[in-house]
C-alpha atoms as a PDB file:
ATOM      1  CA  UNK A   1     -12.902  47.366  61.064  1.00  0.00           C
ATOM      2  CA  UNK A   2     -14.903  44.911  62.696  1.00  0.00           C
ATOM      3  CA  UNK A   3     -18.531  45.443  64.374  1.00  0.00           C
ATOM      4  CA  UNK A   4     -17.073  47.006  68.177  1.00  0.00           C
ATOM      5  CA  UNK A   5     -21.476  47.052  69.015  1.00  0.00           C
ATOM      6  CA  UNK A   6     -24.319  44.897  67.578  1.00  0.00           C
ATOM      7  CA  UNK A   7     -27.845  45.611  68.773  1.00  0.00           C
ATOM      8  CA  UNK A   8     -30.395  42.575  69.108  1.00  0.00           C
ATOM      9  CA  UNK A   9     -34.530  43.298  69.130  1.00  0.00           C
ATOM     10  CA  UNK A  10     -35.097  40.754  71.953  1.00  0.00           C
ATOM     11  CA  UNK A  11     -38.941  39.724  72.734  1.00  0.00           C
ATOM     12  CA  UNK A  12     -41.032  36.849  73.404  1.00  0.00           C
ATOM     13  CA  UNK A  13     -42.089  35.499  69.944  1.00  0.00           C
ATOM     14  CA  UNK A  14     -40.927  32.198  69.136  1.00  0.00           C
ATOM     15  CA  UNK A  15     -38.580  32.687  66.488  1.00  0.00           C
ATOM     16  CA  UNK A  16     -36.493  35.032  68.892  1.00  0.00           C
ATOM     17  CA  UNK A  17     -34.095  32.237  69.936  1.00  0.00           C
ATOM     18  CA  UNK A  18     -32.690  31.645  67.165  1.00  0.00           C
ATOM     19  CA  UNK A  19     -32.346  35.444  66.127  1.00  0.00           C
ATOM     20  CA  UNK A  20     -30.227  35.723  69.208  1.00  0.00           C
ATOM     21  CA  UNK A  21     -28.067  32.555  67.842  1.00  0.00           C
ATOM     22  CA  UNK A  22     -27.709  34.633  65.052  1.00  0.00           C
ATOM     23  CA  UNK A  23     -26.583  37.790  67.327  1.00  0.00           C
ATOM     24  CA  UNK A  24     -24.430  35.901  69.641  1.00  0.00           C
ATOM     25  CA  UNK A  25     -22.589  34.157  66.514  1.00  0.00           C
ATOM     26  CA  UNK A  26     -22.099  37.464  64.536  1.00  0.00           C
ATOM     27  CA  UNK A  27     -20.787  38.823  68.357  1.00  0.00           C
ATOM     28  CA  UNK A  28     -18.469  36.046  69.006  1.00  0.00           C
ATOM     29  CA  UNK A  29     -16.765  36.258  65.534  1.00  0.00           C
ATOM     30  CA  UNK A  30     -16.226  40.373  65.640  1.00  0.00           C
ATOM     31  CA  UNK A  31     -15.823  40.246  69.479  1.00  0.00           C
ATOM     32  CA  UNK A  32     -18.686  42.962  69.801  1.00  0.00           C
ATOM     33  CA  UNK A  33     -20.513  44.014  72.602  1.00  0.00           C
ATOM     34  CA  UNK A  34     -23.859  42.809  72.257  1.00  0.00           C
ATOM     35  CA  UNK A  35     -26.637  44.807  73.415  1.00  0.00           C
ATOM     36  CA  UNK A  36     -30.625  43.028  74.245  1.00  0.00           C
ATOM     37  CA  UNK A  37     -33.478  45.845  74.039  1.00  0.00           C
ATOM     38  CA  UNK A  38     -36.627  44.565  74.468  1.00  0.00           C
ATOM     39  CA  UNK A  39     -39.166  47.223  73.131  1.00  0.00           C
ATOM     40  CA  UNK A  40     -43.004  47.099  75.243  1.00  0.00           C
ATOM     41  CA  UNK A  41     -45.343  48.926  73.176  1.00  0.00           C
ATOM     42  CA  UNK A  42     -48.629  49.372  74.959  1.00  0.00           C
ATOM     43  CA  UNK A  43     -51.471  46.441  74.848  1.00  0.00           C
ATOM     44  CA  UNK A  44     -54.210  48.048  72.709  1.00  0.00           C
ATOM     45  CA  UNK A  45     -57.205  48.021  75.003  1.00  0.00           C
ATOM     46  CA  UNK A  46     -61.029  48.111  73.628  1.00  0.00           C
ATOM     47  CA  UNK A  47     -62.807  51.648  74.829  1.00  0.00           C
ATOM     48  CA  UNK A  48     -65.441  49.356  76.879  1.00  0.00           C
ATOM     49  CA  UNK A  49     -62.910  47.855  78.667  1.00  0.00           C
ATOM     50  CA  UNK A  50     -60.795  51.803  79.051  1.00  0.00           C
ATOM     51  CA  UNK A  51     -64.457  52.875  80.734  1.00  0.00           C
ATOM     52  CA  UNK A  52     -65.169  49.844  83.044  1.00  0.00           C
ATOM     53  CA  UNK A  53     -62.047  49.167  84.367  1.00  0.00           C
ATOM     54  CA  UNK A  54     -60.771  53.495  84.330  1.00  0.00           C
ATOM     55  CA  UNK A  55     -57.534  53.957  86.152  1.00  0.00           C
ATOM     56  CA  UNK A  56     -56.733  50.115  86.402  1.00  0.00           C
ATOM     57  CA  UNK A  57     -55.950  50.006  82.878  1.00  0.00           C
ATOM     58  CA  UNK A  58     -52.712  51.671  83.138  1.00  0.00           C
ATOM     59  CA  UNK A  59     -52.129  49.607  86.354  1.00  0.00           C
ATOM     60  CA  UNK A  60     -52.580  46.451  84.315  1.00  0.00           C
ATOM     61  CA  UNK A  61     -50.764  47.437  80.955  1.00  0.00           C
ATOM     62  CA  UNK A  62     -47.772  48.232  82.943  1.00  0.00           C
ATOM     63  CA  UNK A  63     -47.688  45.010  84.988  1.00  0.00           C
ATOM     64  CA  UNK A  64     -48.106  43.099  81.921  1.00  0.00           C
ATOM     65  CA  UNK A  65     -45.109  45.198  80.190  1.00  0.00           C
ATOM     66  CA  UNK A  66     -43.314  43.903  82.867  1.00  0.00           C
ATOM     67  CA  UNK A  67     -43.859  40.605  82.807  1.00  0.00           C
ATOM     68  CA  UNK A  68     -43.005  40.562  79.388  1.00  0.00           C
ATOM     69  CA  UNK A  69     -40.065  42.485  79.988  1.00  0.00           C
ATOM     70  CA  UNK A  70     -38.291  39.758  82.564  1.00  0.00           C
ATOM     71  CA  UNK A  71     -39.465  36.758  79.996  1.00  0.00           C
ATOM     72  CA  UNK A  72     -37.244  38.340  77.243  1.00  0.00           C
ATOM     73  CA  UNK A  73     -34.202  38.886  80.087  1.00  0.00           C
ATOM     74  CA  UNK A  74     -34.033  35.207  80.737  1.00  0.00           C
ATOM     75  CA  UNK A  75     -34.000  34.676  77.800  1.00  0.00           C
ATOM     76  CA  UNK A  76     -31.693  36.895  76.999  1.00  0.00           C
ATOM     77  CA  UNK A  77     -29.572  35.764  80.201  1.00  0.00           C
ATOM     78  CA  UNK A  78     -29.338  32.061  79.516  1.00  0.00           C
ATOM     79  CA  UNK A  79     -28.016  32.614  76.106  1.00  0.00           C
ATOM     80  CA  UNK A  80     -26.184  35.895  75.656  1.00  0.00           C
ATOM     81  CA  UNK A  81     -25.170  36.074  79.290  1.00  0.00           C
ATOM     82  CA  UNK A  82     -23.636  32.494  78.962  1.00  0.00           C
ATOM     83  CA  UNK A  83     -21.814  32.507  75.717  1.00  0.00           C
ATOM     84  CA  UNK A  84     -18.788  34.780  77.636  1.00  0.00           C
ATOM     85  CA  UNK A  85     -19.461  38.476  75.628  1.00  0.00           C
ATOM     86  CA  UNK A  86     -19.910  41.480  76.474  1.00  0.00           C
ATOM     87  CA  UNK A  87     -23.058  42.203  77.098  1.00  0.00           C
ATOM     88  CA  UNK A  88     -26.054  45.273  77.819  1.00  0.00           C
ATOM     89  CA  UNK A  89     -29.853  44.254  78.333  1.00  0.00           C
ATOM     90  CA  UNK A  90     -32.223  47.707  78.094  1.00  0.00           C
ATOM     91  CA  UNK A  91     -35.673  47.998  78.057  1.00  0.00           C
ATOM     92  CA  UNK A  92     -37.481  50.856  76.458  1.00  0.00           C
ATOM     93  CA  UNK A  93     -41.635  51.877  75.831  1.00  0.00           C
ATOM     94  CA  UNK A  94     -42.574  53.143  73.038  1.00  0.00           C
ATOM     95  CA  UNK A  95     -42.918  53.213  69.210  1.00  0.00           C
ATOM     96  CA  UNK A  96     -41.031  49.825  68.123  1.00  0.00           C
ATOM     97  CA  UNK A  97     -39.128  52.031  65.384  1.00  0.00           C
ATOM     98  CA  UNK A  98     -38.644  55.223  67.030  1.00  0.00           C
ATOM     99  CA  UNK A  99     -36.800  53.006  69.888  1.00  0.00           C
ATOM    100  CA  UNK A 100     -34.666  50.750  67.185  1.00  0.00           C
ATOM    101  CA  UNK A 101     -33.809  53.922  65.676  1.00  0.00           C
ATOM    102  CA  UNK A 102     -32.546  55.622  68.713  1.00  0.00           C
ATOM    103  CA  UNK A 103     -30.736  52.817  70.216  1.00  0.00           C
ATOM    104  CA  UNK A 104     -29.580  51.774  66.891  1.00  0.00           C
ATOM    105  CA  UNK A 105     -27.718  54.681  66.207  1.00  0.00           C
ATOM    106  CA  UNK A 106     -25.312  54.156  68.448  1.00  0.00           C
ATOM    107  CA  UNK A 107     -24.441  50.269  67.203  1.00  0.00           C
ATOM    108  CA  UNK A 108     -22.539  49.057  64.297  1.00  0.00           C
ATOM    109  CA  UNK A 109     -25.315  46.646  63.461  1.00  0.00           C
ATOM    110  CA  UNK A 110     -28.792  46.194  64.062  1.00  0.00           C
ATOM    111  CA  UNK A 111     -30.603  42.594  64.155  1.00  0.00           C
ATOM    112  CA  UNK A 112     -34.597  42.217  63.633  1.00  0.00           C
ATOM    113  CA  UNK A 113     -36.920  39.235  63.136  1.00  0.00           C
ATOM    114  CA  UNK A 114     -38.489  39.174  59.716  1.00  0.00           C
ATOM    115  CA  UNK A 115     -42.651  40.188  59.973  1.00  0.00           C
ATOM    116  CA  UNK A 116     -44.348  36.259  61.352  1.00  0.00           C
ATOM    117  CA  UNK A 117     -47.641  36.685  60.684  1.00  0.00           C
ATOM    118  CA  UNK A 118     -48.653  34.465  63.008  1.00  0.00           C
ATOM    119  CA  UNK A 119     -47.202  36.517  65.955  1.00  0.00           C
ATOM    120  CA  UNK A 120     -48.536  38.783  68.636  1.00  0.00           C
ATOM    121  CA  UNK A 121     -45.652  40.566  69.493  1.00  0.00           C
ATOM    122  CA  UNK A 122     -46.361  44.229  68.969  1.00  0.00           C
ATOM    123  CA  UNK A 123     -42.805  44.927  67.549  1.00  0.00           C
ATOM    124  CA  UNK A 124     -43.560  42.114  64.871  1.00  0.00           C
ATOM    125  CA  UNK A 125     -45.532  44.037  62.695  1.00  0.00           C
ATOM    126  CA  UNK A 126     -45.601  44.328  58.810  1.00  0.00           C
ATOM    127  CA  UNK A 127     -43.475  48.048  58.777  1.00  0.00           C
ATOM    128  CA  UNK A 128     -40.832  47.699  61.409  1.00  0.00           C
ATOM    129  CA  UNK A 129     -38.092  46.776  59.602  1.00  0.00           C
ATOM    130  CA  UNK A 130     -39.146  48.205  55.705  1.00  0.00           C
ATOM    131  CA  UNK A 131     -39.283  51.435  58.135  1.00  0.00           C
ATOM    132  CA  UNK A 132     -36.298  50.763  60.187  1.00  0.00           C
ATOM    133  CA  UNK A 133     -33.896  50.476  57.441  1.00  0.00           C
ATOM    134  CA  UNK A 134     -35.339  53.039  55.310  1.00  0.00           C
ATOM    135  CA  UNK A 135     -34.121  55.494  58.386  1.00  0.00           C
ATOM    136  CA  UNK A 136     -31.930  54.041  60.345  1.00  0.00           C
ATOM    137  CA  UNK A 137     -28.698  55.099  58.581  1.00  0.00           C
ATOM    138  CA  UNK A 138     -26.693  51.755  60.221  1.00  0.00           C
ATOM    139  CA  UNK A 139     -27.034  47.963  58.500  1.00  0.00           C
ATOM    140  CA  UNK A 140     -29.505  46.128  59.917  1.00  0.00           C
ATOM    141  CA  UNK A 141     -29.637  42.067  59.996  1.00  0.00           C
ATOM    142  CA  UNK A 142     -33.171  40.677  59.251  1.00  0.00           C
ATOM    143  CA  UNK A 143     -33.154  37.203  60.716  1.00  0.00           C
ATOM    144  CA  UNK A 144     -36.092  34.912  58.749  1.00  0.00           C
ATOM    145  CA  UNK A 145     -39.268  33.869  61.259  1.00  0.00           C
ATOM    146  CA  UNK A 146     -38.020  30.128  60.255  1.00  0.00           C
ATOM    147  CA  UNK A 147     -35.280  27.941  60.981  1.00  0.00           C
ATOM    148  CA  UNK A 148     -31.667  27.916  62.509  1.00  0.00           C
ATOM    149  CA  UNK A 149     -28.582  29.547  60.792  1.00  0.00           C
ATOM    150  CA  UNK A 150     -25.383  28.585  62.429  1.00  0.00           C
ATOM    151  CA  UNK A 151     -23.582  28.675  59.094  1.00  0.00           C
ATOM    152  CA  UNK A 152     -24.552  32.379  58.628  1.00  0.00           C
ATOM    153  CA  UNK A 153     -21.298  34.300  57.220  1.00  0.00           C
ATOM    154  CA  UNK A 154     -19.610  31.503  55.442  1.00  0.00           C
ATOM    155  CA  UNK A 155     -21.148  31.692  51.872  1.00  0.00           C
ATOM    156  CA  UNK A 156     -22.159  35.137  51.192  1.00  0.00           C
ATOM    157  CA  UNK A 157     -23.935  36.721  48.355  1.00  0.00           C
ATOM    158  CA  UNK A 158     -23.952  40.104  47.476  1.00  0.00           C
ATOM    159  CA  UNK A 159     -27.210  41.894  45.614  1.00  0.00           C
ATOM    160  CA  UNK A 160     -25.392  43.891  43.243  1.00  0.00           C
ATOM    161  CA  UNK A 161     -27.130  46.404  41.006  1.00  0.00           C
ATOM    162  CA  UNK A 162     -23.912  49.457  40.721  1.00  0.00           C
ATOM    163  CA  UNK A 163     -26.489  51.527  42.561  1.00  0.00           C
ATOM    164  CA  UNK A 164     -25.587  53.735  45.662  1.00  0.00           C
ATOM    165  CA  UNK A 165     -27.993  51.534  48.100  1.00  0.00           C
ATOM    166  CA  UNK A 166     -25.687  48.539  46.844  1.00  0.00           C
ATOM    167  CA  UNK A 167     -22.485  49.919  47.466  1.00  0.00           C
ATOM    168  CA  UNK A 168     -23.305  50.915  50.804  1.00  0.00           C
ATOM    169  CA  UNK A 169     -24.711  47.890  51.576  1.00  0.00           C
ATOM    170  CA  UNK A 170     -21.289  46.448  50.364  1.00  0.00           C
ATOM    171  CA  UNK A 171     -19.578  48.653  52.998  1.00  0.00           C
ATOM    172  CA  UNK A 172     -21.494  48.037  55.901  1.00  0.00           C
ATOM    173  CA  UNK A 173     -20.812  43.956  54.850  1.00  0.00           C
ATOM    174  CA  UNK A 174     -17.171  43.993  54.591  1.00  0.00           C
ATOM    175  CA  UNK A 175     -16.420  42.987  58.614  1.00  0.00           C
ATOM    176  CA  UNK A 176     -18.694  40.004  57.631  1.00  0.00           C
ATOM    177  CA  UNK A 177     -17.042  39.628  53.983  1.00  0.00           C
ATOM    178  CA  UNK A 178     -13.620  39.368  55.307  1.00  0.00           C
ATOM    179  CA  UNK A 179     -14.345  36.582  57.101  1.00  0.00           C
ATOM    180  CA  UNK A 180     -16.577  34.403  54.549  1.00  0.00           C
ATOM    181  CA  UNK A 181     -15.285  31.695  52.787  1.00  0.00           C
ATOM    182  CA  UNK A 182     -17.155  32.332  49.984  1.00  0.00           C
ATOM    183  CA  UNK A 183     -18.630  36.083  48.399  1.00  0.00           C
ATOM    184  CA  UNK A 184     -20.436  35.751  45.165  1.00  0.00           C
ATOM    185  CA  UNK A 185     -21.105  39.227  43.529  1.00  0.00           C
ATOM    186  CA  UNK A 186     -24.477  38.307  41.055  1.00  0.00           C
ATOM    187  CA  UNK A 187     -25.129  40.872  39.172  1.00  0.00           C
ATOM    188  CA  UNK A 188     -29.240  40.723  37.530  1.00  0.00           C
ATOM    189  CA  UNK A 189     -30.370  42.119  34.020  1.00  0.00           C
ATOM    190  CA  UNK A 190     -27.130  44.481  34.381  1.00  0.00           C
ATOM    191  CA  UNK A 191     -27.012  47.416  32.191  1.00  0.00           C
ATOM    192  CA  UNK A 192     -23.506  48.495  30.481  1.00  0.00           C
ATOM    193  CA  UNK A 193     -21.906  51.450  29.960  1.00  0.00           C
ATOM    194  CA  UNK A 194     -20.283  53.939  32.075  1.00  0.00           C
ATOM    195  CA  UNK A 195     -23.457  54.386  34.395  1.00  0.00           C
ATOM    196  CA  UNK A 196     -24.139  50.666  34.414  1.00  0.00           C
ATOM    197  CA  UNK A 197     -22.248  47.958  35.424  1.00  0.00           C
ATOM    198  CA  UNK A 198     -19.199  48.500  33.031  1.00  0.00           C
ATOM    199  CA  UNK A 199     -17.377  46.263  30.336  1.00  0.00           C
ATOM    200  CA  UNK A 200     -18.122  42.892  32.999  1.00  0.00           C
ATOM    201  CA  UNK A 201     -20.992  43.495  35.522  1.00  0.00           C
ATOM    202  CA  UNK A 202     -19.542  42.857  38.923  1.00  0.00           C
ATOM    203  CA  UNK A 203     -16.203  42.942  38.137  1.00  0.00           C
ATOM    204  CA  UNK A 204     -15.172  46.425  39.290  1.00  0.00           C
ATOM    205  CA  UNK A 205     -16.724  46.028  43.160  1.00  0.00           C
ATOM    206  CA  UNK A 206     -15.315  42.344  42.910  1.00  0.00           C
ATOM    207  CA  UNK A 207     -11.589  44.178  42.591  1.00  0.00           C
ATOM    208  CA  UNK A 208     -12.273  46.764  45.328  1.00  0.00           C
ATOM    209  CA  UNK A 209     -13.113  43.956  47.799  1.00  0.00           C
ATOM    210  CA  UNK A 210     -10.317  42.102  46.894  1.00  0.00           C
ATOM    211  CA  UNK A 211      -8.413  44.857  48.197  1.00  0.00           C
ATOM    212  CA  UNK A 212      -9.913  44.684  51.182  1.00  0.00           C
ATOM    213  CA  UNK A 213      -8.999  41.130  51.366  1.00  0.00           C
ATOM    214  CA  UNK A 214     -12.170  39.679  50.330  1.00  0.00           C
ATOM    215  CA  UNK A 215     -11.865  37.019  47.320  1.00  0.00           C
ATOM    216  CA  UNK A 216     -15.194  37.812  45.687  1.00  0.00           C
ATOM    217  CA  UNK A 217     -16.434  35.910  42.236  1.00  0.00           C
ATOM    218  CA  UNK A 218     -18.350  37.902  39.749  1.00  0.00           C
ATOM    219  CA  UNK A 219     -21.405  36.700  38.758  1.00  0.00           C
ATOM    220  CA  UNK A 220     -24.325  38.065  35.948  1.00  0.00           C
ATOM    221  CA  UNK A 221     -27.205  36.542  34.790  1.00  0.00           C
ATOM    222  CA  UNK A 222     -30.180  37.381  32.448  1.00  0.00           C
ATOM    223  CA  UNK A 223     -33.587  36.926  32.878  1.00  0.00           C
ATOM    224  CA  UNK A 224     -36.741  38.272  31.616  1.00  0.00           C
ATOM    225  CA  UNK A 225     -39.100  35.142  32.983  1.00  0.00           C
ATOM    226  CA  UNK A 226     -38.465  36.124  36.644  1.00  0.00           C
ATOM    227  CA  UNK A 227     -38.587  38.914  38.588  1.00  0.00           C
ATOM    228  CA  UNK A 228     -35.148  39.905  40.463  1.00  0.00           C
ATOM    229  CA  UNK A 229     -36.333  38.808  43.932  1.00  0.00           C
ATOM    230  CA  UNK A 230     -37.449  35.111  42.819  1.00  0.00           C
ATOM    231  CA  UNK A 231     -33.923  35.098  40.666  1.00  0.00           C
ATOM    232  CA  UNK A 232     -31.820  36.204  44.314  1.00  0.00           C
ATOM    233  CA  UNK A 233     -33.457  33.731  46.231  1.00  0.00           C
ATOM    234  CA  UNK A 234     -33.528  30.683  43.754  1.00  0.00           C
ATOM    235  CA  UNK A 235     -29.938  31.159  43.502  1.00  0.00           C
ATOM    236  CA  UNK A 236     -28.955  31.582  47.047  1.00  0.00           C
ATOM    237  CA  UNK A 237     -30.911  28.583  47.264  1.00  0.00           C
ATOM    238  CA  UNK A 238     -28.416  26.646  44.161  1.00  0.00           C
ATOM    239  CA  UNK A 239     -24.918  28.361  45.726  1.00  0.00           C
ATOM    240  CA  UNK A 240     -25.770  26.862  48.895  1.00  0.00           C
ATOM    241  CA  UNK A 241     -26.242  30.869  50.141  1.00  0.00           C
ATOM    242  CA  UNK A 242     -26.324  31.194  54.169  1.00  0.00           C
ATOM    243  CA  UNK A 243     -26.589  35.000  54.012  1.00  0.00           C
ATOM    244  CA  UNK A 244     -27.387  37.983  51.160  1.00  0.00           C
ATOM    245  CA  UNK A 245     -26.306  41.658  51.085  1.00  0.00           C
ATOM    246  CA  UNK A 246     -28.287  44.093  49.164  1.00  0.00           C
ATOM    247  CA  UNK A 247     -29.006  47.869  49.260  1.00  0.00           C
ATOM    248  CA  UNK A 248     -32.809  48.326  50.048  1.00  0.00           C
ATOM    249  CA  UNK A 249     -35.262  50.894  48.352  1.00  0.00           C
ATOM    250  CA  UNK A 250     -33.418  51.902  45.201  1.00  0.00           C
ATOM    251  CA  UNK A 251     -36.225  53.627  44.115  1.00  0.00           C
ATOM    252  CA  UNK A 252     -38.348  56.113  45.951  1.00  0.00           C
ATOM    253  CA  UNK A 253     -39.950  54.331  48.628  1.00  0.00           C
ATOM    254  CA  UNK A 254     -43.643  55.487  47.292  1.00  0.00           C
ATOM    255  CA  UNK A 255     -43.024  53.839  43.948  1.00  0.00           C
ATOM    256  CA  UNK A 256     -41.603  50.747  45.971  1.00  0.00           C
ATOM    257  CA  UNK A 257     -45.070  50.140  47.708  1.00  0.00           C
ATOM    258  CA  UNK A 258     -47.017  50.789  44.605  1.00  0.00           C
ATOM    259  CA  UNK A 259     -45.019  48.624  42.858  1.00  0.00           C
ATOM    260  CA  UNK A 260     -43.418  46.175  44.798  1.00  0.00           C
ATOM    261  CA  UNK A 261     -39.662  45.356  44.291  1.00  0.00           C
ATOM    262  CA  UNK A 262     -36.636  43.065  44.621  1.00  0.00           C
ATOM    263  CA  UNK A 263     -36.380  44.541  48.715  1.00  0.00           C
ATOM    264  CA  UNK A 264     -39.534  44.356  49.167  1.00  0.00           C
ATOM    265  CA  UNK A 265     -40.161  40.949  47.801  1.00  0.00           C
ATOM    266  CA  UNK A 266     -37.007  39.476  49.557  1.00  0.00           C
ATOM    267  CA  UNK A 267     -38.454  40.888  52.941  1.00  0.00           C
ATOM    268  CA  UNK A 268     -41.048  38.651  53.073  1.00  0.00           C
ATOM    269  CA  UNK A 269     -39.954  35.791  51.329  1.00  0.00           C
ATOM    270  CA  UNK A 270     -36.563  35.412  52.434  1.00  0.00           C
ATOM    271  CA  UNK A 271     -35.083  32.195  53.294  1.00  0.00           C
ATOM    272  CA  UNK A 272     -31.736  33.121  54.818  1.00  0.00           C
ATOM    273  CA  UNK A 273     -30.990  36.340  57.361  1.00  0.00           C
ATOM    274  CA  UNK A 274     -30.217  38.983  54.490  1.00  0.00           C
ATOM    275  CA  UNK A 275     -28.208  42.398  55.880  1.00  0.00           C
ATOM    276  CA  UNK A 276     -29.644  45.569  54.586  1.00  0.00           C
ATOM    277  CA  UNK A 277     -28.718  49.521  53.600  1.00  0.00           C
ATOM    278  CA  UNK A 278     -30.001  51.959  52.665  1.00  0.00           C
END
C-alpha cells in the first residue's frame, strides 16, 4: 500500500529546499497528500531584556513567529503548491517534538532535516529526530543538511540486523522498495542460528520481499576493523546507495547514548536521506 499522507518539517534553514525536493519526489511517486507544518518554538529571550522591555516581549516574539511563519509558506507555495499534489500547509507553537509527534501520527511518513550545526532554527536541534523516532511509532525520513537527492528511491539499502527495529523498518520501506530498482539487504557481523540470521544472513527477509514484489540481493560482510556505522556508510558509498533503511535504537536507548551506536552514528554522519523505525 503506498504512502496515502507524507508529512514535511518545513522552516527557514537553508537546507530546507532540498528536503522538500525530497518530500515532493517521494509525494509524486506514491501520489500522497503532502502536508507543510512549520513548527515556531519561542525565541529564547535574556531576563534583562524580559524586565526592560515587560509586556512587549510577547508582542515581539509573536510578530517574529509570524514572520517566520509566511517565509516557510512561500516557500512551501512555490514548490509544493506548484508541482500539481495535494497539498496542506499548518502551522503549530510549541515543543518541535511534541508537534511532529502529534501531527505525525496521523501521516504515513514523516520527513526531518538531519541536526546542521550551523543552524538557528529552533526545530534543528541535536534531539529532534533521535527523539522523534524513538516515539513516534510512524517511519520517519531524515533528509542530510547537505546536498540534492533526486535519485532518492532507486538504489536502496536495507540495514539488516534480524532484529525487531529492522523488520519494522523493512515494513514501513516496502511502498518505497517496490518501486526501487535496486534493494541490497547487507547483513554486518551476522550471528547464526535460529535467533540470528539463519543458515545465509539476509536470505530469509530477501524471500519475504520478493513476495512482495521486491527483487532484493542478500548481502553479509565481516568486519572487526570498523564499527557498523562506518561499514553502512562506506558501502552505500561503493553500491552507489541513494537511500538506507534501518531500525533505530536496538538497544535501550540509555545504553545507546552511553555508548554510541550504528543509529546513532549514521544520524550524524549520514550522507544520503536514511528512513527510520523504531
Amino acid at each position: 500500500m503506498p504512502y496515502k499522507d507524507i508529512l514535511v518539517n518545513v522552516d527557514n534553514g537553508k537546507s530546507c529546499k532540498a528536503r522538500l525536493d525530497v518530500a515532493i519526489k517521494i509525494a509524486q511517486q506514491q501520489q500522497s497528500h503532502l502536508i507543510g507544518l512549520f513548527i515556531g518554538a519561542t525565541p529564547r529571550v535574556p531576563d534583562y531584556v524580559q524586565a526592560q522591555l515587560g509586556p512587549q516581549v510577547a508582542e515581539i516574539q509573536s510578530k517574529y513567529l509570524a514572520e517566520a511563519a509566511e517565509r516557510a509558506k512561500r516557500l512551501f507555495d512555490a514548490t509544493a503548491g506548484q508541482s500539481g499534489l495535494s497539498v496542506e500547509w499548518r502551522v503549530a507553537t510549541g515543543d518541535p517534538v511534541e508537534m511532529l509527534d502529534m501531527h505525525g501520527r496521523y501521516t504515513d511518513l514523516v520527513i526531518v532535516g538531519q541536526h546542521d550545526p550551523d543552524s538557528d532554527e529552533a526545530v534543528d536541534t541535536d534531539d529532534v529526530v533521535d527523539d522523534l523516532v524513538f516515539q513516534l511509532g510512524r517511519p520517519v525520513l531524515v533528509v542530510p543538511y547537505v546536498g540534492h537527492y533526486e535519485k532518492l528511491g532507486g538504489r536502496i539499502m536495507i540495514a539488516w540486523n534480524a532484529s525487531r527495529e529492522s523488520t519494522r523498518a523493512v515494513a514501513d520501506a516496502l511502498p518505497l522498495l517496490k518501486t526501487a530498482k535496486q534493494v541490497v539487504v547487507l547483513a554486518i557481523n551476522p550471528k547464526g542460528g535460529d535467533h540470528g540470521h539463519g543458515a545465509i544472513p539476509g536470505a530469509d527477509i530477501a524471500q519475504h520481499l520478493a513476495r512482495h514484489g521486491v527483487k532484493a540481493e542478500a548481502q553479509h560482510v565481516f568486519a572487526d576493523d570498523i564499527d557498523v556505522g562506518n561499514m553502512l556508510l562506506s558501502r552505500a558509498a561503493d553500491e552507489e546507495i541513494d537511500l538506507i533503511v534501518m531500525g533505530c535504537y536496538g538497544r535501550s536507548r540509555l545504553r545507546e547514548m552511553i555508548l554510541g551506536g550504528a543509529s546513532r552514528h549514521i544520524l550524524r554522519h549520514m550522507t544520503v536521506p536514511i528512513l527510520m523505525s523504531h
